[in-house]
N, C-alpha and C. Protein backbone atom coordinates (compact mmCIF):
# COMPACT_ATOMS: atom_id res chain seq x y z
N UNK A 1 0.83 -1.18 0.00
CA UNK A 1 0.00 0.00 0.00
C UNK A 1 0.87 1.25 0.00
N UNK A 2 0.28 1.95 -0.66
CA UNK A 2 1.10 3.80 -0.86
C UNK A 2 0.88 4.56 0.55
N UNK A 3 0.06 3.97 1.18
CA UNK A 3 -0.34 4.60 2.98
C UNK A 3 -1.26 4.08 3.34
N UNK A 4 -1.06 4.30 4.99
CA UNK A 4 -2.72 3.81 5.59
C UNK A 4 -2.98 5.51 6.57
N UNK A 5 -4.30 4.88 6.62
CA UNK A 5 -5.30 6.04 6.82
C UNK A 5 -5.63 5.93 8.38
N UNK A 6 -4.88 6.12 9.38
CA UNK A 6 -6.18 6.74 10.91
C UNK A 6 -7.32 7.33 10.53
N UNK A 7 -8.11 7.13 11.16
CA UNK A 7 -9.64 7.29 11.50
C UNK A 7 -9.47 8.26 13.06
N UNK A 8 -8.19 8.33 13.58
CA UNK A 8 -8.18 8.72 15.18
C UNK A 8 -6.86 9.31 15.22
N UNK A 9 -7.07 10.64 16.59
CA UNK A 9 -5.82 10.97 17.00
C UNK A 9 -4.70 9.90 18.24
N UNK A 10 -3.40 9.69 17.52
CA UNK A 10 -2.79 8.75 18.01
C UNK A 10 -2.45 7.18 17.07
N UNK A 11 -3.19 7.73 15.99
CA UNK A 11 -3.06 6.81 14.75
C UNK A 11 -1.54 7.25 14.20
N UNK A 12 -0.44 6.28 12.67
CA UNK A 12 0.14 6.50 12.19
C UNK A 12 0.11 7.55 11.31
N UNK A 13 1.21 8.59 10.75
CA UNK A 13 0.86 9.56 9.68
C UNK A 13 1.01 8.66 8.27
N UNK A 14 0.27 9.11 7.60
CA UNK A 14 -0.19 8.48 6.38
C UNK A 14 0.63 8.77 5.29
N UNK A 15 1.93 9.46 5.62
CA UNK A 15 2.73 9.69 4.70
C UNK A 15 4.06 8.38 5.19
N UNK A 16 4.23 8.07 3.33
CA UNK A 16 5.20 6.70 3.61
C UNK A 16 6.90 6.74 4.86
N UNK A 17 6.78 6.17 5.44
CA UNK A 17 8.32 5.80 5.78
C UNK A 17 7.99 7.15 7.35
N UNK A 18 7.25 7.38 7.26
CA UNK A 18 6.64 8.71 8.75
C UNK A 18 6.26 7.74 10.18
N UNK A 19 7.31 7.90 11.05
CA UNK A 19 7.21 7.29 12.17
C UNK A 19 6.41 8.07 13.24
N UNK A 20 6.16 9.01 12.50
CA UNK A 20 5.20 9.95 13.39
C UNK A 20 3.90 9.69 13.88
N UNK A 21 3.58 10.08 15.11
CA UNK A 21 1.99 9.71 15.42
C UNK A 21 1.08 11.16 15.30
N UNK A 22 -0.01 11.07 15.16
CA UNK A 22 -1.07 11.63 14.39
C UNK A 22 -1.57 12.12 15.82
N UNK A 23 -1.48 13.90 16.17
CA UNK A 23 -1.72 14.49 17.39
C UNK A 23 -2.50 15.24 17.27
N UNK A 24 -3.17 15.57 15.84
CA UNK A 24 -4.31 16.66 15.78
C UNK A 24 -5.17 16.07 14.33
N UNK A 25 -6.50 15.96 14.17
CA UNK A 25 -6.66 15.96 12.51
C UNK A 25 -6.96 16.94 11.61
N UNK A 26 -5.05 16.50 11.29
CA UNK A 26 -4.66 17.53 9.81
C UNK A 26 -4.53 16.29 8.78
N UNK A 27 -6.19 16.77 8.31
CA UNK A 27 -6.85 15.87 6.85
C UNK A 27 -6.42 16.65 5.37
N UNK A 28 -6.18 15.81 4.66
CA UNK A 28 -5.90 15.68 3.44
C UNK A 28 -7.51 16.42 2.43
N UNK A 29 -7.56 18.12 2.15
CA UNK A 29 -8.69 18.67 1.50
C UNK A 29 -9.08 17.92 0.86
N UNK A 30 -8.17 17.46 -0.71
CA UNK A 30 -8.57 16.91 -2.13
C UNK A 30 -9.03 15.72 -1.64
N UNK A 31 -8.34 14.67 -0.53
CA UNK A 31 -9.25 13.43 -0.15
C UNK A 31 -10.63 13.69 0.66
N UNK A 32 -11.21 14.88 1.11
CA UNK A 32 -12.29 14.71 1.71
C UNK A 32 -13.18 15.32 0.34
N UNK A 33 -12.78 16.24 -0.49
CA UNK A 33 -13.57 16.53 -1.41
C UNK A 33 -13.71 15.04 -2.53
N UNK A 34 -13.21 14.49 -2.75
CA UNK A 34 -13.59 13.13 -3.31
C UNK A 34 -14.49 12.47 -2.83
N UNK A 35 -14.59 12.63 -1.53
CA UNK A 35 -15.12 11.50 -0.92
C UNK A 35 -14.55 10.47 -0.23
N UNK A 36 -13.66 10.43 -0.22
CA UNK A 36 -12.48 9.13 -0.07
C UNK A 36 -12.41 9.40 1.90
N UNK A 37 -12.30 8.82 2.71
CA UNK A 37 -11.74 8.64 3.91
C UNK A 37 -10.77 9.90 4.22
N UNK A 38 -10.94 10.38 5.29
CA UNK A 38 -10.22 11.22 6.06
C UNK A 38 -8.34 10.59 5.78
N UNK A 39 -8.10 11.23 4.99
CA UNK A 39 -6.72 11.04 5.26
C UNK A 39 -5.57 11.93 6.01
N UNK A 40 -5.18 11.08 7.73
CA UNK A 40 -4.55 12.74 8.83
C UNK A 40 -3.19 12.33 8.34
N UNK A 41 -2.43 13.34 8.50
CA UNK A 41 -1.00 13.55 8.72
C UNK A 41 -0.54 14.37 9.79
N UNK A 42 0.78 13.78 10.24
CA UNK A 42 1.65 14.48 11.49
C UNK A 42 1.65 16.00 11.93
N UNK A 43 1.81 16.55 10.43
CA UNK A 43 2.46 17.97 10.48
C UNK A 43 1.66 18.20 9.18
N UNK A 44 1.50 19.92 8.98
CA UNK A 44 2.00 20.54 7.54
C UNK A 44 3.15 20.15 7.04
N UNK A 45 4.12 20.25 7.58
CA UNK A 45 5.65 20.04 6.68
C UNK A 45 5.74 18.44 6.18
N UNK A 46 4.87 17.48 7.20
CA UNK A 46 5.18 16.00 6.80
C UNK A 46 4.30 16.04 5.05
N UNK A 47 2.91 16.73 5.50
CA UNK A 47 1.92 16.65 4.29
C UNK A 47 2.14 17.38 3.13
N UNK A 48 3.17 18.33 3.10
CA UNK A 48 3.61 18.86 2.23
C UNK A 48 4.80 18.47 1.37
N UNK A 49 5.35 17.65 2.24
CA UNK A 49 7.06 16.85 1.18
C UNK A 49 6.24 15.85 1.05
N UNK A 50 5.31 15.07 1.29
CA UNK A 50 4.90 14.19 0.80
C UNK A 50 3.82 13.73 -0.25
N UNK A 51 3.44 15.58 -0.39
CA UNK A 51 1.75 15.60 -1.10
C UNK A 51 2.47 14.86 -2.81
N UNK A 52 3.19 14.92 -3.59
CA UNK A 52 3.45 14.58 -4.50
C UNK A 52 3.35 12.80 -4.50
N UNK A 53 3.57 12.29 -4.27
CA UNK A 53 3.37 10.27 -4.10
C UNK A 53 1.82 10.48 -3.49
N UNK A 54 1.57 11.18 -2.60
CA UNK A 54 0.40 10.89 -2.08
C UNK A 54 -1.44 11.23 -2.93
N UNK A 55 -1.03 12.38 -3.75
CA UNK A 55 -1.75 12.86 -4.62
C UNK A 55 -2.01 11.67 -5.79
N UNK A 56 -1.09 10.54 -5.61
CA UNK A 56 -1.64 9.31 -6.85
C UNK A 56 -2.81 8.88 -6.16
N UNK A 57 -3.17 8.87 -4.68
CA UNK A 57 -4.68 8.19 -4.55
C UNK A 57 -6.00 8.97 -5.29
N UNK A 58 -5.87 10.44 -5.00
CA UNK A 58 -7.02 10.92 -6.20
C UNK A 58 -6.59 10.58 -7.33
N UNK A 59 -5.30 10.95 -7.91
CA UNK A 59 -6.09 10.47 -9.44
C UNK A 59 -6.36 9.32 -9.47
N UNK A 60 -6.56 8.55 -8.92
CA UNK A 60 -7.02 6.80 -8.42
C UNK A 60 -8.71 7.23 -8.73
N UNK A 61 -8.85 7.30 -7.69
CA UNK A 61 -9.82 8.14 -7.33
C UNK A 61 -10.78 8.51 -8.30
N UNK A 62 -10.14 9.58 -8.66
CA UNK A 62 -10.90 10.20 -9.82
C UNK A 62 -11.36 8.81 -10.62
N UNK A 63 -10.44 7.92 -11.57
CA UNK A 63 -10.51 7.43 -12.48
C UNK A 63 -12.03 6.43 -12.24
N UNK A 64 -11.64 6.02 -10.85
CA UNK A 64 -12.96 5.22 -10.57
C UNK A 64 -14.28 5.83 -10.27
N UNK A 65 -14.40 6.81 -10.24
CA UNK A 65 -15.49 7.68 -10.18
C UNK A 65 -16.05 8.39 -11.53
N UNK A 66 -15.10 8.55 -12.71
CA UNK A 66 -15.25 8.79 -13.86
C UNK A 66 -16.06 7.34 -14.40
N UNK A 67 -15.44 6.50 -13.80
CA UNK A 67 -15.77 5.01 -14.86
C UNK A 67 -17.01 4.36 -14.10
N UNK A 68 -17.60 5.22 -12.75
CA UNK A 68 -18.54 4.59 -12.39
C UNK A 68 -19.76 5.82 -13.35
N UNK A 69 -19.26 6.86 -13.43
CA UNK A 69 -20.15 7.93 -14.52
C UNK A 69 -20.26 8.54 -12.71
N UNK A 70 -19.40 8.70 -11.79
CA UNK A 70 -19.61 9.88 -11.02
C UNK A 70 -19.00 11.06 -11.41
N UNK A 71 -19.44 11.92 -10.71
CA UNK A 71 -18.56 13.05 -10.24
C UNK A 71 -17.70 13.32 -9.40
N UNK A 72 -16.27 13.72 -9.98
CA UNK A 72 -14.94 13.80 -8.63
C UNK A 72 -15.14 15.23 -7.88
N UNK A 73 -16.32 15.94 -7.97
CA UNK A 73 -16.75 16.83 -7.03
C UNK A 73 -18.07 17.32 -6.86
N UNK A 74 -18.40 17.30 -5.35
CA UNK A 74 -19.89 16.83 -4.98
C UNK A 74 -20.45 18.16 -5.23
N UNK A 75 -22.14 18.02 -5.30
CA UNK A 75 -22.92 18.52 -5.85
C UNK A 75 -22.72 20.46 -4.86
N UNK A 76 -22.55 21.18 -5.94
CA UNK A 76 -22.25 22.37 -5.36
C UNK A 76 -20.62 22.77 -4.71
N UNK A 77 -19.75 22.19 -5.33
CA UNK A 77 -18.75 21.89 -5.75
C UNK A 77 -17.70 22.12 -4.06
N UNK A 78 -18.32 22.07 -2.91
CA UNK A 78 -17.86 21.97 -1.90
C UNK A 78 -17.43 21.09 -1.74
N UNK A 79 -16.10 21.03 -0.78
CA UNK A 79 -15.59 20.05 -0.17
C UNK A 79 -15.66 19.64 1.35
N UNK A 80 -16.27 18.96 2.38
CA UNK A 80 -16.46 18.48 3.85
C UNK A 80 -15.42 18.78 4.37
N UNK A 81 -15.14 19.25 5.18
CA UNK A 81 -14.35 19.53 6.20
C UNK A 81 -14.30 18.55 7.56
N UNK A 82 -13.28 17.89 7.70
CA UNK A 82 -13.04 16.49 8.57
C UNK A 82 -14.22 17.33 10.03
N UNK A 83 -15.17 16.13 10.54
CA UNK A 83 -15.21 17.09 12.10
C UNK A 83 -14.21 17.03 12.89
N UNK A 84 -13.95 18.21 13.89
CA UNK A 84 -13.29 18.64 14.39
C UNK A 84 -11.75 18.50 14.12
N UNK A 85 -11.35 18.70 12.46
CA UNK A 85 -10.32 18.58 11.89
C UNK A 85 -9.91 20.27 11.20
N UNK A 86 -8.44 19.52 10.98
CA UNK A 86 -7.78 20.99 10.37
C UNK A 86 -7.45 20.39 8.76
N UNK A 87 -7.50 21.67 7.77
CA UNK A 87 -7.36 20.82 6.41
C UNK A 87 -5.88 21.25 6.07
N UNK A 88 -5.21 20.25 5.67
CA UNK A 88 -3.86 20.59 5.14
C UNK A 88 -4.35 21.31 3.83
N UNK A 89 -2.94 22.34 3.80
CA UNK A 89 -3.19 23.38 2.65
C UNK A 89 -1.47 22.53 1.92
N UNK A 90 -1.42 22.22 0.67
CA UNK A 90 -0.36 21.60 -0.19
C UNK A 90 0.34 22.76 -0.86
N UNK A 91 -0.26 24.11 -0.69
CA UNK A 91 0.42 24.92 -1.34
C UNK A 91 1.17 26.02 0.17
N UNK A 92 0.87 25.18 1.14
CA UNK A 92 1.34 25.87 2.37
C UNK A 92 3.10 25.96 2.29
N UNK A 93 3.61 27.23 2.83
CA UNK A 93 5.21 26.77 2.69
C UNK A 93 5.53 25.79 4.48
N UNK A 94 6.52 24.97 4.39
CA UNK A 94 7.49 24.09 4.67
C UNK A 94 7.51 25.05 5.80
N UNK A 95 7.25 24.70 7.21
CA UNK A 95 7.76 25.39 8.54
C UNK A 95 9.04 25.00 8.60
């Protein structure tokens, strides 16, 4: 697998080879606007060197939602916001 996903704070960060544990949920935007599972990471800085490998699950994503005849963005083109989560920004700079 390219990552696994916590559901909880105290879970693994979902970025590969990250020994880090998961202390707040900082969710992955483009995976909650898909639809796809809350994906948390450690830090901004972990989710940001890593958004490039990690960004292959949407276009995953996408493809299977194209080929089911969905839409890769929900009706009124909003994206969910994790509850009581923070959304990683990928264009954030590197603390």
């Amino acid at each position: 697998t390219i990552m696994s996903t916590p559901s909880f704070i105290g879970g693994e960060c979902a970025s590969p080879n990250c020994t880090e544990t998961v202390t707040s949920k900082l969710a992955c935007p483009k995976c909650m606007k898909l639809g796809l599972p809350a994906t948390y990471f450690c830090s901004q800085k972990c989710f940001v060197a890593n958004y490039n490998s990690h960004k292959s699950i949407h276009n995953l994503a996408k493809q299977i939602l194209e080929a089911n005849g969905a839409s890769a963005t929900p009706a009124g083109g909003h994206r969910k916001t994790p509850p009581d989560g923070i959304i990683c920004d990928p264009n954030a700079p590197i603390e």
